[in-house]
N, C-alpha and C. Protein backbone atom coordinates (compact mmCIF):
# COMPACT_ATOMS: atom_id res chain seq x y z
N UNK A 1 -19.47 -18.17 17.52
CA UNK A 1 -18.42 -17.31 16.99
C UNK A 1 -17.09 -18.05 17.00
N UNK A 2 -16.52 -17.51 15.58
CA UNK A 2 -14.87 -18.68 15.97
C UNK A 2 -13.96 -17.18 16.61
N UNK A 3 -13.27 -17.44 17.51
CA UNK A 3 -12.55 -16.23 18.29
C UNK A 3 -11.29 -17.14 18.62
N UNK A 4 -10.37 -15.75 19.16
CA UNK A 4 -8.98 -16.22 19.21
C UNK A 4 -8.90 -14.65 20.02
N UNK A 5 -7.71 -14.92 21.26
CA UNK A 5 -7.07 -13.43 21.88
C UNK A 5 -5.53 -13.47 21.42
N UNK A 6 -5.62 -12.12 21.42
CA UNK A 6 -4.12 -11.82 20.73
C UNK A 6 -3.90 -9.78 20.79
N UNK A 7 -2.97 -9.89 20.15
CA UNK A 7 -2.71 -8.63 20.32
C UNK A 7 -3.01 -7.73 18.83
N UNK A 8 -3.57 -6.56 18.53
CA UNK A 8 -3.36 -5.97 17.37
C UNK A 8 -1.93 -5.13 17.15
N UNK A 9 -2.22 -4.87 15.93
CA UNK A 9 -0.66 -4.17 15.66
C UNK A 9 -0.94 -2.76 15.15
N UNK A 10 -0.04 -1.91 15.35
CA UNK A 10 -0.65 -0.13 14.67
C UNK A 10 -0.11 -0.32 13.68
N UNK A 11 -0.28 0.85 12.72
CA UNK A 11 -0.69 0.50 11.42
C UNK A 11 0.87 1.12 10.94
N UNK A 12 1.72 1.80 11.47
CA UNK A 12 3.14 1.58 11.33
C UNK A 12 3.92 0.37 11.30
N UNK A 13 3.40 -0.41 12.06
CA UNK A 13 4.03 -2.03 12.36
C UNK A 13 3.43 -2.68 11.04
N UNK A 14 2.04 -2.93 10.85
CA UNK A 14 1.53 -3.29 9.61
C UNK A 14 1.98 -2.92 8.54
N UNK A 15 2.61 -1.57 7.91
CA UNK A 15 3.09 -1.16 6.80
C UNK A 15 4.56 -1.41 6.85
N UNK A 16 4.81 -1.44 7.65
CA UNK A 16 6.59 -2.51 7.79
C UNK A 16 6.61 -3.67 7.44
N UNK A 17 5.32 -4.44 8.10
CA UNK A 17 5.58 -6.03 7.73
C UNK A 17 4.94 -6.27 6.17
N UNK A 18 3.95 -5.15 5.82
CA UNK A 18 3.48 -5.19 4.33
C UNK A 18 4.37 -5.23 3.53
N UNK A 19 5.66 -4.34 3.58
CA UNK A 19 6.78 -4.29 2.64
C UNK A 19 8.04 -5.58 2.96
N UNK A 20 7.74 -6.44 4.15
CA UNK A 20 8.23 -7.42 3.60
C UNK A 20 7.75 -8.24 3.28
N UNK A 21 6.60 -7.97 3.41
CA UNK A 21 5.67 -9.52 2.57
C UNK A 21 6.19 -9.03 1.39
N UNK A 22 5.73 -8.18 0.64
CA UNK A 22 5.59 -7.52 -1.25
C UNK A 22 6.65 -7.91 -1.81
N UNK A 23 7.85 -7.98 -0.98
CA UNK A 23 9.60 -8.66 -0.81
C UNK A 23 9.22 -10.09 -1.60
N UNK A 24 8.36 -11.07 -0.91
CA UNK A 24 8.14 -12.41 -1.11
C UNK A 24 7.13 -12.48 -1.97
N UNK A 25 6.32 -11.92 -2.13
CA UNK A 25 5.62 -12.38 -3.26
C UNK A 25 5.54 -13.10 -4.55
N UNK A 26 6.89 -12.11 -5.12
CA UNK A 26 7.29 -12.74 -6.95
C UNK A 26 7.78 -13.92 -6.84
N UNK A 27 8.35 -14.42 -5.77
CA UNK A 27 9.20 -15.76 -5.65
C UNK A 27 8.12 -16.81 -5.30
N UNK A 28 7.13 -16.64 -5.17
CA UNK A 28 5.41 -17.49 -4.54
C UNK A 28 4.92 -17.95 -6.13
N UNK A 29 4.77 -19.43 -6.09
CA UNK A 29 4.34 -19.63 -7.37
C UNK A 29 2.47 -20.10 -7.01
N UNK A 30 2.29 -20.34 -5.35
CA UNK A 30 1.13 -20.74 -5.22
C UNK A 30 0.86 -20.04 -3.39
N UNK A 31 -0.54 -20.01 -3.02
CA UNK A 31 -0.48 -19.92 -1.58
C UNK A 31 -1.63 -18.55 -1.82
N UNK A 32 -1.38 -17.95 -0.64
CA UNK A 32 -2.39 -16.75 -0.17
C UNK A 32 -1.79 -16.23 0.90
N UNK A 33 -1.35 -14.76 0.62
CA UNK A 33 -1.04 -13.69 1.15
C UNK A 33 -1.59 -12.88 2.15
N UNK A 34 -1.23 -12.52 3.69
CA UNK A 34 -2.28 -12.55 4.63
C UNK A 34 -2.31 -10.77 4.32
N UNK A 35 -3.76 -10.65 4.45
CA UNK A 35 -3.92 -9.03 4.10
C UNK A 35 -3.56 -8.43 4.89
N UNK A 36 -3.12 -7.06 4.99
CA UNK A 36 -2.60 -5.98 5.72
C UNK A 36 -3.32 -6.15 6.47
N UNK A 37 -4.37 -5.51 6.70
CA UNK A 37 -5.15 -5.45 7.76
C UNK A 37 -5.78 -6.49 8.50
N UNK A 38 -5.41 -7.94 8.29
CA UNK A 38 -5.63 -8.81 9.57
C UNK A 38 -4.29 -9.45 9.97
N UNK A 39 -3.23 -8.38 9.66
CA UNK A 39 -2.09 -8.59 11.02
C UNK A 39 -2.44 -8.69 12.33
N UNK A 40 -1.70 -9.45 13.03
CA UNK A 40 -2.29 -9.70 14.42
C UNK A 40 -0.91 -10.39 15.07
N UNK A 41 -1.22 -10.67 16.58
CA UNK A 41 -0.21 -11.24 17.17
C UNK A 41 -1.40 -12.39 18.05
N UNK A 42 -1.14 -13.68 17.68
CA UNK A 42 -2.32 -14.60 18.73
C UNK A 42 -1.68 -14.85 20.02
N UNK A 43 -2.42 -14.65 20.66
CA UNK A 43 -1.47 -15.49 21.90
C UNK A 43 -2.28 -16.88 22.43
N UNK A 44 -3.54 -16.81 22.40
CA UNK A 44 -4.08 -18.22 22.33
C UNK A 44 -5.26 -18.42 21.39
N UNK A 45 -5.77 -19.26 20.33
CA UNK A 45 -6.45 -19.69 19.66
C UNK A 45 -7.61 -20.52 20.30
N UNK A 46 -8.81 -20.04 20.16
CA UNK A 46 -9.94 -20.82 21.00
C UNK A 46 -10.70 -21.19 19.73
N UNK A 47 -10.84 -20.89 18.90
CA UNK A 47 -12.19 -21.23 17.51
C UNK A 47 -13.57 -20.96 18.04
N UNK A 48 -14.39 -22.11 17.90
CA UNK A 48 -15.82 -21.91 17.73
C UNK A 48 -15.82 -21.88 19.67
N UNK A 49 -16.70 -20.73 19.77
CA UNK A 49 -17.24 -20.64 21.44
C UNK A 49 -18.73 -20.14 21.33
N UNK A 50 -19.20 -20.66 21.87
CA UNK A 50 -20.60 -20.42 22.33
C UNK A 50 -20.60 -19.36 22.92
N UNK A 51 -22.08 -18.33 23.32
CA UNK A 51 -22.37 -17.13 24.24
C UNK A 51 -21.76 -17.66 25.73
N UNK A 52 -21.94 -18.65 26.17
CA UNK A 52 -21.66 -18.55 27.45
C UNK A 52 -20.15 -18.26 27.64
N UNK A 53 -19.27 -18.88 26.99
CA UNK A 53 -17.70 -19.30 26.60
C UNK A 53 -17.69 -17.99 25.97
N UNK A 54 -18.16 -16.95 25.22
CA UNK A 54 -17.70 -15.44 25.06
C UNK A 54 -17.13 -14.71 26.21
N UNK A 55 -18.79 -15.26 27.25
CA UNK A 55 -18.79 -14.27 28.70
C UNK A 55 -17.46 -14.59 29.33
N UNK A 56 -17.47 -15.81 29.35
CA UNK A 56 -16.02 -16.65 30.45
C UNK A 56 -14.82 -16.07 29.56
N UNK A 57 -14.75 -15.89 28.02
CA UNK A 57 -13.55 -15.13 27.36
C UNK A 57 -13.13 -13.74 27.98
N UNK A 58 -14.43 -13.26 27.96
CA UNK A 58 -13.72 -11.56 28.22
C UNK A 58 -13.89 -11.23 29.45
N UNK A 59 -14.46 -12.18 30.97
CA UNK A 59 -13.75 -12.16 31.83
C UNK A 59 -12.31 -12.27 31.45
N UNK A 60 -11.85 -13.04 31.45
CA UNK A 60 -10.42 -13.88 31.08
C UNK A 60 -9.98 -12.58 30.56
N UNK A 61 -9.85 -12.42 29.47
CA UNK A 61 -8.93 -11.24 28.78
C UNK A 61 -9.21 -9.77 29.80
N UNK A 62 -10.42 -9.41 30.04
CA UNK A 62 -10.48 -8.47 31.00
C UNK A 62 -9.66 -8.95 31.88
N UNK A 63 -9.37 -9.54 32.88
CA UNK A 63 -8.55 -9.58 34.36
C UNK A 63 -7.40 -9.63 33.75
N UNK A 64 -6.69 -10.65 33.09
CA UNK A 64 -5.66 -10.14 31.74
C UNK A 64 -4.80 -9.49 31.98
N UNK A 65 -5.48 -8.52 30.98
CA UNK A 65 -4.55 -7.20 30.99
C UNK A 65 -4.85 -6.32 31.80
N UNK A 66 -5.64 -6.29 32.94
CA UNK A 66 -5.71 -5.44 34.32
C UNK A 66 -4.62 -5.68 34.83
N UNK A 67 -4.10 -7.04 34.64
CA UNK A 67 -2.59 -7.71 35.30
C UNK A 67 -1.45 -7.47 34.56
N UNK A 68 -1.60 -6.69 33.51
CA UNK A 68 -0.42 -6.74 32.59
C UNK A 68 0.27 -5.28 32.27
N UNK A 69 1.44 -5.46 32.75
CA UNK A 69 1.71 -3.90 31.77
C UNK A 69 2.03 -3.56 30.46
N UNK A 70 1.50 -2.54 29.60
CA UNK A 70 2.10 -2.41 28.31
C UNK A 70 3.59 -2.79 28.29
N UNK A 71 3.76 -3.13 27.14
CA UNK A 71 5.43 -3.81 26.62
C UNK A 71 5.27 -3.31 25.03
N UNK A 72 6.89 -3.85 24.52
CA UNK A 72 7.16 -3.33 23.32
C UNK A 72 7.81 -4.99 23.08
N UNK A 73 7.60 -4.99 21.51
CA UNK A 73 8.01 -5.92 21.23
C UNK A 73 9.50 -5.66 19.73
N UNK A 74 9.85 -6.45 19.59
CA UNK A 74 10.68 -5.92 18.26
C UNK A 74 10.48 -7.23 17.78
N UNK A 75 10.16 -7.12 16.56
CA UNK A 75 9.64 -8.44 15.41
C UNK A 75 11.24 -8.28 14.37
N UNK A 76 12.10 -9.35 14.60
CA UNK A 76 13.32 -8.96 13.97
C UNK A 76 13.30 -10.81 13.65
N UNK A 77 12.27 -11.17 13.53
CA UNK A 77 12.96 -12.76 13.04
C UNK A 77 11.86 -13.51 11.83
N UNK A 78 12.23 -14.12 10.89
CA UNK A 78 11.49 -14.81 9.45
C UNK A 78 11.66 -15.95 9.68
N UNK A 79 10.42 -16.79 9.48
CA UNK A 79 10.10 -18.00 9.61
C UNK A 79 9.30 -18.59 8.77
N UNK A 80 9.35 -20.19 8.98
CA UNK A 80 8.16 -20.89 7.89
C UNK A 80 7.38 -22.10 8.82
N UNK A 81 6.38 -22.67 8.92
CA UNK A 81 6.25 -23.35 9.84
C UNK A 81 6.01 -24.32 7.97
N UNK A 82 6.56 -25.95 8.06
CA UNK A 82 5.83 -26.95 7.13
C UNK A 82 4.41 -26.87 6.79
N UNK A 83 3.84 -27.25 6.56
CA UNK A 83 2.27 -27.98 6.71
C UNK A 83 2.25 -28.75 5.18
N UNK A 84 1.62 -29.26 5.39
CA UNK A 84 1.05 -30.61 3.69
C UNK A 84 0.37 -29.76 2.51
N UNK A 85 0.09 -28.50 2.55
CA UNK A 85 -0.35 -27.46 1.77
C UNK A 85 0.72 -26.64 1.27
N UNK A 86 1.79 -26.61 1.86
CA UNK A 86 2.78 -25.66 1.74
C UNK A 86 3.32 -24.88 3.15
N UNK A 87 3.99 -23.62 2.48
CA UNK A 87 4.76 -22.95 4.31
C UNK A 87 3.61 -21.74 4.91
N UNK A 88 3.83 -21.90 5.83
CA UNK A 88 3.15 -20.94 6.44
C UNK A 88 4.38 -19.89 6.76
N UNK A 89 4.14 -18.81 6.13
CA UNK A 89 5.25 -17.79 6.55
C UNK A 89 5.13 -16.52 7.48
N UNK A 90 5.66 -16.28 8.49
CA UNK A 90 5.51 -15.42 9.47
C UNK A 90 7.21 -14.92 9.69
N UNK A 91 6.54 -13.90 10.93
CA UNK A 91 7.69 -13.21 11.38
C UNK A 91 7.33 -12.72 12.46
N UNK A 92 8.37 -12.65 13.79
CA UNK A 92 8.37 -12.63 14.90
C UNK A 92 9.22 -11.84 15.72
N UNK A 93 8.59 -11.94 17.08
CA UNK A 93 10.38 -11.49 17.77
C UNK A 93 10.92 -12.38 18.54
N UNK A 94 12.21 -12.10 18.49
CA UNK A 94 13.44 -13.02 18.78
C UNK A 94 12.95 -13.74 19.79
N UNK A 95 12.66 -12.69 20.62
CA UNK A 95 12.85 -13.27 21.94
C UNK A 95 11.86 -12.28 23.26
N UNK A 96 11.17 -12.36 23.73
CA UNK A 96 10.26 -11.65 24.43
C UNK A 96 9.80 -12.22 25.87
N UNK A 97 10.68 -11.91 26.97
CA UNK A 97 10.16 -12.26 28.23
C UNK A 97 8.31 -12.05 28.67
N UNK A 98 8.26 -11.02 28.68
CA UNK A 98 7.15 -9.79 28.73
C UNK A 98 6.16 -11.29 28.40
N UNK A 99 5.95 -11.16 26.83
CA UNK A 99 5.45 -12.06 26.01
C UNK A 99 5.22 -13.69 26.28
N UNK A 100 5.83 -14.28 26.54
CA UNK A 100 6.12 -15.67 27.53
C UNK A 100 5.26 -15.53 28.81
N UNK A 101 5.53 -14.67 29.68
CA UNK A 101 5.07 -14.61 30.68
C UNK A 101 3.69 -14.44 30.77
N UNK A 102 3.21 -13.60 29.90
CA UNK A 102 1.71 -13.59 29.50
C UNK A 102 0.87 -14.73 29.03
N UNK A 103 1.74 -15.73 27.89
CA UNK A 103 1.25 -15.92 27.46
C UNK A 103 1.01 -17.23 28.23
N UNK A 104 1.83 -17.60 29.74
CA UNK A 104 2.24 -18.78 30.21
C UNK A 104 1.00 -18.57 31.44
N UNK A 105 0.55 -17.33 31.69
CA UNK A 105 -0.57 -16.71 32.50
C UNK A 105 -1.96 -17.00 32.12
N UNK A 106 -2.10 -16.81 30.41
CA UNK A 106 -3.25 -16.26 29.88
C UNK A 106 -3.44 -18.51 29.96
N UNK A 107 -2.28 -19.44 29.37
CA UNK A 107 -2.25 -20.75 28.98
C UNK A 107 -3.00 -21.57 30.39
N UNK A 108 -2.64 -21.14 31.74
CA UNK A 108 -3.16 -21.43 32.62
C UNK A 108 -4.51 -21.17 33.13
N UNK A 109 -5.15 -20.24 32.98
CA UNK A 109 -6.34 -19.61 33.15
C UNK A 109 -7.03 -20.25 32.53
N UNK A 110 -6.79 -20.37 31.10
CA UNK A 110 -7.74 -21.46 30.40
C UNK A 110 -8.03 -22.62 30.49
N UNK A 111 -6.43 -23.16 30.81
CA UNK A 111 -7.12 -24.45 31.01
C UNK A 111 -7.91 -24.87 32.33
N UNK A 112 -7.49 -24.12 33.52
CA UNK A 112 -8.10 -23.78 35.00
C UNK A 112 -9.99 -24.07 34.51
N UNK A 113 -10.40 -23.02 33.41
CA UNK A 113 -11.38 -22.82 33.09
C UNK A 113 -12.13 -24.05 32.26
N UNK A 114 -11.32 -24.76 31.72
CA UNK A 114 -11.81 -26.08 30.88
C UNK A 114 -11.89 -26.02 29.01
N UNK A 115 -11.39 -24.96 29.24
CA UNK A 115 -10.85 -24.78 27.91
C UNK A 115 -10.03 -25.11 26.96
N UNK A 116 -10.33 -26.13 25.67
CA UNK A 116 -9.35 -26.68 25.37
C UNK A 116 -8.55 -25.66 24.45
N UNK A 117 -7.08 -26.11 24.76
CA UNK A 117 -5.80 -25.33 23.86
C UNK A 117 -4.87 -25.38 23.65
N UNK A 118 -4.13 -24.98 22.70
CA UNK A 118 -3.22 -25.87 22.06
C UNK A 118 -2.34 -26.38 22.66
N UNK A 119 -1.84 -27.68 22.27
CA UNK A 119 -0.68 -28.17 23.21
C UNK A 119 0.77 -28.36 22.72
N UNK A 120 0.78 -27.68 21.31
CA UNK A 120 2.02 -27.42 20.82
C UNK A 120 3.10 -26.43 21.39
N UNK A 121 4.44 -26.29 21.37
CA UNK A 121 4.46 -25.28 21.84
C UNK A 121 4.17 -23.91 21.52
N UNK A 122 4.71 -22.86 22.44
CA UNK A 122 3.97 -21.48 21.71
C UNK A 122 5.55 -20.76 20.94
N UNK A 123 5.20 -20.46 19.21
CA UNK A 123 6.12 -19.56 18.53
C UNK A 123 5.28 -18.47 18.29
N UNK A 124 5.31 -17.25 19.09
CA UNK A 124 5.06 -16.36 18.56
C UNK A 124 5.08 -15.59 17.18
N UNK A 125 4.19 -15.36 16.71
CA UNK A 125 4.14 -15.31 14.98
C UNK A 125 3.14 -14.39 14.67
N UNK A 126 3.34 -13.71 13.16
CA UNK A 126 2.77 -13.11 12.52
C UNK A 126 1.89 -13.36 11.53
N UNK A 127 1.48 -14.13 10.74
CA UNK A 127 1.55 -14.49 9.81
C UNK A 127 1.10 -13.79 8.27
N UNK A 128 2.77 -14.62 7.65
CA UNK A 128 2.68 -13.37 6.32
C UNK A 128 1.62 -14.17 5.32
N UNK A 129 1.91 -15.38 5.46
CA UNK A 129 1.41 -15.88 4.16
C UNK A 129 0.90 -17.54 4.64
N UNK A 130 0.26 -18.01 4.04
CA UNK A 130 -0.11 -19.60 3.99
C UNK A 130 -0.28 -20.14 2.89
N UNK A 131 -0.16 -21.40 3.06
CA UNK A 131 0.40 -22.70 1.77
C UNK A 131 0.68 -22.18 0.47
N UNK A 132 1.89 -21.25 1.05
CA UNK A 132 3.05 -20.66 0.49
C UNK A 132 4.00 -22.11 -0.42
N UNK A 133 3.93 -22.04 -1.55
CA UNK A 133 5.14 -22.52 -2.67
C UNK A 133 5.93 -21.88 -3.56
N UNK A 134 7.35 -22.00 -3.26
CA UNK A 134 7.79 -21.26 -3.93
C UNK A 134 8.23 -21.31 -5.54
N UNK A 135 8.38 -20.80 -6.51
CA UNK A 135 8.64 -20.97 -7.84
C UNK A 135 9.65 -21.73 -8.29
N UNK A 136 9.99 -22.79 -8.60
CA UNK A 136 11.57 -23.45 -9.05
C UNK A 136 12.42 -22.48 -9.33
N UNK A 137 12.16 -21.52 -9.90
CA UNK A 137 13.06 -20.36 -10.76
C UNK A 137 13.48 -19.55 -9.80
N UNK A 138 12.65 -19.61 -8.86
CA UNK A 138 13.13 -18.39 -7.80
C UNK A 138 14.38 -18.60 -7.43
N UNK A 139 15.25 -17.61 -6.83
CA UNK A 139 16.45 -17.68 -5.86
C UNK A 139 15.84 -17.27 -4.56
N UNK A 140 15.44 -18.32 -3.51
CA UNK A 140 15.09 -17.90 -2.27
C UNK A 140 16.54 -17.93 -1.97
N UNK A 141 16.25 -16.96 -1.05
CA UNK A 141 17.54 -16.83 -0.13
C UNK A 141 16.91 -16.46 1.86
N UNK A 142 16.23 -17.27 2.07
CA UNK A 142 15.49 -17.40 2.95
C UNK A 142 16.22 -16.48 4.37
N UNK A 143 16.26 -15.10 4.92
CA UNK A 143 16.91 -14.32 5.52
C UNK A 143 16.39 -14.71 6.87
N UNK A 144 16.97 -15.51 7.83
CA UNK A 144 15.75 -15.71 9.04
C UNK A 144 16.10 -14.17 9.82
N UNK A 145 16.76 -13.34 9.56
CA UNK A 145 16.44 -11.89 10.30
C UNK A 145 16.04 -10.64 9.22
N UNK A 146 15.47 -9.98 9.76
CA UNK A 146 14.82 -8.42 9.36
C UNK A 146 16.10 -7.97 9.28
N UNK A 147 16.12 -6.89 8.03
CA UNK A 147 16.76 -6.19 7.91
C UNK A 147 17.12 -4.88 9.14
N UNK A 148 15.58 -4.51 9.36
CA UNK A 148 15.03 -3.56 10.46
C UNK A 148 14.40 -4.40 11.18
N UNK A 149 14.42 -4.09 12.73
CA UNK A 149 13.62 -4.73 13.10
C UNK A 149 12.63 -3.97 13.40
N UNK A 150 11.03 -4.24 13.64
CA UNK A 150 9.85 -3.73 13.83
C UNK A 150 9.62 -3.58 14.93
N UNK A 151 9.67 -2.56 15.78
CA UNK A 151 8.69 -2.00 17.16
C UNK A 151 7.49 -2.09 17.09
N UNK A 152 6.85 -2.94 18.40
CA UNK A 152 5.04 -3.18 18.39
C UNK A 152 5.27 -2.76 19.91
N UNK A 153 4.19 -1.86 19.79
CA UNK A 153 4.26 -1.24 21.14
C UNK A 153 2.89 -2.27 21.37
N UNK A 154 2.28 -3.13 22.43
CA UNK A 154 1.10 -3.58 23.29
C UNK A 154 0.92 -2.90 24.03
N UNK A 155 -0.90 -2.79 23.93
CA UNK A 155 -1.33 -2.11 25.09
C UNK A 155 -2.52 -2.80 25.41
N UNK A 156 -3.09 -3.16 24.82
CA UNK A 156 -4.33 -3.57 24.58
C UNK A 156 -4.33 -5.31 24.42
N UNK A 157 -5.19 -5.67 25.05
CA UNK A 157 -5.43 -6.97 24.92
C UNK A 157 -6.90 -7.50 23.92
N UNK A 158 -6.97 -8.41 23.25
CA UNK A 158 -7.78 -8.32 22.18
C UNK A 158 -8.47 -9.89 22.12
N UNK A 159 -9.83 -9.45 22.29
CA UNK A 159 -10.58 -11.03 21.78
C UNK A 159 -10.85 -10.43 20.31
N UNK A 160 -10.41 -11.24 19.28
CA UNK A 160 -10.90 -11.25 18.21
C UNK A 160 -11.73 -12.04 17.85
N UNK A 161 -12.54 -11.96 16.67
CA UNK A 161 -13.82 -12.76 16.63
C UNK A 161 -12.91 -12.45 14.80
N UNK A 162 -13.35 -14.19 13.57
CA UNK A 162 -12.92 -14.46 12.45
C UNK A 162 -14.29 -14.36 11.86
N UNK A 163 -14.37 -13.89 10.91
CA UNK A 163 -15.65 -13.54 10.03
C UNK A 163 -15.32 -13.87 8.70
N UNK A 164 -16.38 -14.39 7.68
CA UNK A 164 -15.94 -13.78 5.87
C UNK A 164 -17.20 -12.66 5.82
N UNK A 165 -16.60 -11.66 5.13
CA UNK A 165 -17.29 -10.11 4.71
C UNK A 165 -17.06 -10.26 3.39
N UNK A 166 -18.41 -10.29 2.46
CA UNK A 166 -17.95 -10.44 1.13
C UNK A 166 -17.32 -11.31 0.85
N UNK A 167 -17.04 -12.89 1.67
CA UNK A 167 -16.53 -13.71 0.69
C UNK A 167 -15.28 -13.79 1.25
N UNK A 168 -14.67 -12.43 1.70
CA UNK A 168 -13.34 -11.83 2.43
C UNK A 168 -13.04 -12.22 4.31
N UNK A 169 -12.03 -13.48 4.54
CA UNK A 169 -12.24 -13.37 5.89
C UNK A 169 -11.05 -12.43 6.72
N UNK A 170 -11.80 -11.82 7.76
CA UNK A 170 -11.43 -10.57 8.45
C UNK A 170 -11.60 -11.47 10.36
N UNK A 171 -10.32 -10.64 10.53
CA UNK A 171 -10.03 -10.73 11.84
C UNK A 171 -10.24 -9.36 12.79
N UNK A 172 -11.66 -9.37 13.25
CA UNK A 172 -12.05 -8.32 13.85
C UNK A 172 -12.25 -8.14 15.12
N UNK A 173 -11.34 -7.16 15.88
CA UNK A 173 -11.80 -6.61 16.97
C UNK A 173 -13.01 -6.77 17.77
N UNK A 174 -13.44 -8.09 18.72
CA UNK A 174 -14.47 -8.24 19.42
C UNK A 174 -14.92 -7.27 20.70
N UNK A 175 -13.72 -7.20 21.70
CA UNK A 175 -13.37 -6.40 22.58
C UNK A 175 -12.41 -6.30 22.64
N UNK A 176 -11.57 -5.15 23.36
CA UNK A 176 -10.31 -4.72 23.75
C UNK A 176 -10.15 -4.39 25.20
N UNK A 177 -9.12 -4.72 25.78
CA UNK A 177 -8.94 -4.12 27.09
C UNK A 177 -7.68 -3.75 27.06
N UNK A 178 -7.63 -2.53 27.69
CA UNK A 178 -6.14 -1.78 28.16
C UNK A 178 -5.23 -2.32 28.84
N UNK A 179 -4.10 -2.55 28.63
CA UNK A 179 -2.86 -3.05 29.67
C UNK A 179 -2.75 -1.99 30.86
N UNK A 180 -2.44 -2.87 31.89
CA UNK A 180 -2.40 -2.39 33.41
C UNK A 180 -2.36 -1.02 33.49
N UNK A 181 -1.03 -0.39 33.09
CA UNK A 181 -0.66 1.14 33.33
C UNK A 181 -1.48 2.18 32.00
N UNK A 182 -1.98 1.59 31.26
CA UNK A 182 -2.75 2.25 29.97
C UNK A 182 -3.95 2.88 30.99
N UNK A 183 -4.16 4.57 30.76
CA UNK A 183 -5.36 5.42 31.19
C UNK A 183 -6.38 5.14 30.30
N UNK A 184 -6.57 4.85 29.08
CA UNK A 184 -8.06 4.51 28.32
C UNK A 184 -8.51 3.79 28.83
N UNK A 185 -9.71 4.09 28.50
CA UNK A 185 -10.82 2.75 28.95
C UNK A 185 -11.02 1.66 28.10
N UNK A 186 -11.65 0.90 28.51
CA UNK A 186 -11.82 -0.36 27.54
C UNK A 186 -12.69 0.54 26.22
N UNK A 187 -12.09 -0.63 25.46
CA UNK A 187 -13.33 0.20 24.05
C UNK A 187 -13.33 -1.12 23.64
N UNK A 188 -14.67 -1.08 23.35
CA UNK A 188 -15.61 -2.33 23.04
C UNK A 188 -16.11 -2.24 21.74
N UNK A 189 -16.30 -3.26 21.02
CA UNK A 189 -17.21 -3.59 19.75
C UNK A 189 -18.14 -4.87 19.82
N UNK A 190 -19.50 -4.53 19.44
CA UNK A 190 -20.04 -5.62 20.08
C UNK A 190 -21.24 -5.70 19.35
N UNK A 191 -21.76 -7.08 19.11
CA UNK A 191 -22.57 -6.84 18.44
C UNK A 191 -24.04 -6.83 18.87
C-alpha cells in the first residue's frame, strides 16, 4: 500500500479552499487541479509499506493522537513550491505551534522505528494544484494571504492509504484515531 498520515479536513474547510482554487484556475494554462475531496493536511509521507510496516503505522498514529489534543488550525497563507514540471500550489497556516510540535513527535517516532522520511524541512500545506503553469496573458497577482482565513478544527489523526478508482487517484481514509480529549472512538476502514 502507498500510505501517508495526515490530517483530514471537514467539508466546510474543503468548500473554502474549493473557491479559492476556482479563483486560479482561468489563469492555469497547464497542470492538474487537486480534487475537492482529496484535501488533506500530511504531516508525514511514508509511500509504499508493506503489511508488517501498516501494523508498526497504526501503532504509531494510534499512540499519536492518544498523546495529542484536538487543535484548530487557521489556513490564512498561499504558496507555490518550484518543481521542473511546474508550481505546486498550496495553502497553509501561518503559523501553528500545536502543529510543529506534533509533527516534531510523530518525525521522531519514525525514525526511532527505522523508517525512512523526509529530510526536507516540514511546510505545512494543502495542496491546490500541481505542475501548475500559468498563461502569459494572465495577470497573476500572486496574494500570499487569504482573504478569509480558514478554520480546521483536528481531531482525528489519519493513516491514509493513495489508490486510482477508475483511473481517478483518491486519498482514502485507512484508519482514524481520535485526538486525546475527543470522546469517539476510533473508526476504522479496513480492508
Amino acid at each position: 500500500m502507498r500510505v501517508f498520515i495526515g490530517f483530514e479536513l471537514n467539508e466546510t474547510a474543503k468548500k473554502a479552499l474549493f473557491n479559492v482554487q476556482q479563483q486560479m484556475i482561468p489563469a492555469a494554462k497547464k497542470g492538474r487541479f487537486t480534487d475537492k475531496d482529496n484535501f488533506h493536511l500530511t504531516l508525514q509521507f511514508i509511500g509504499e509499506a508493506n503489511p508488517k510496516e501498516i501494523g508498526q503505522l497504526r501503532t504509531i498514529v494510534a499512540e499519536t493522537a492518544a498523546e495529542t489534543m484536538p487543535f484548530e488550525l487557521s489556513v490564512e497563507v498561499l504558496g507555490a513550491f518550484q518543481k521542473k514540471k511546474g508550481l505546486i500550489l498550496w495553502a497553509g497556516p501561518k503559523t501553528s505551534d500545536p502543529l510543529m510540535q506534533l509533527y516534531e513527535q510523530l518525525h521522531t517516532v519514525m525514525r526511532k522505528k527505522s523508517f525512512i522520511i523526509e529530510k526536507q524541512p516540514y511546510t505545512p500545506h494543502i495542496t491546490l494544484g500541481r505542475n501548475i503553469g500559468w498563461k502569459e496573458s494572465a495577470e497573476i497577482s500572486f496574494n500570499p494571504s487569504l482573504e478569509h482565513p480558514i478554520p480546521v478544527q483536528l481531531e482525528y489523526l489519519t493513516l491514509f492509504e493513495s489508490v486510482r478508482v477508475n483511473g481517478r487517484l483518491m486519498y482514502r481514509p485507512f484508519v482514524r484515531y481520535p485526538l486525546k480529549s475527543s470522546k469517539k472512538s476510533a473508526e476504522r476502514k479496513e480492508k
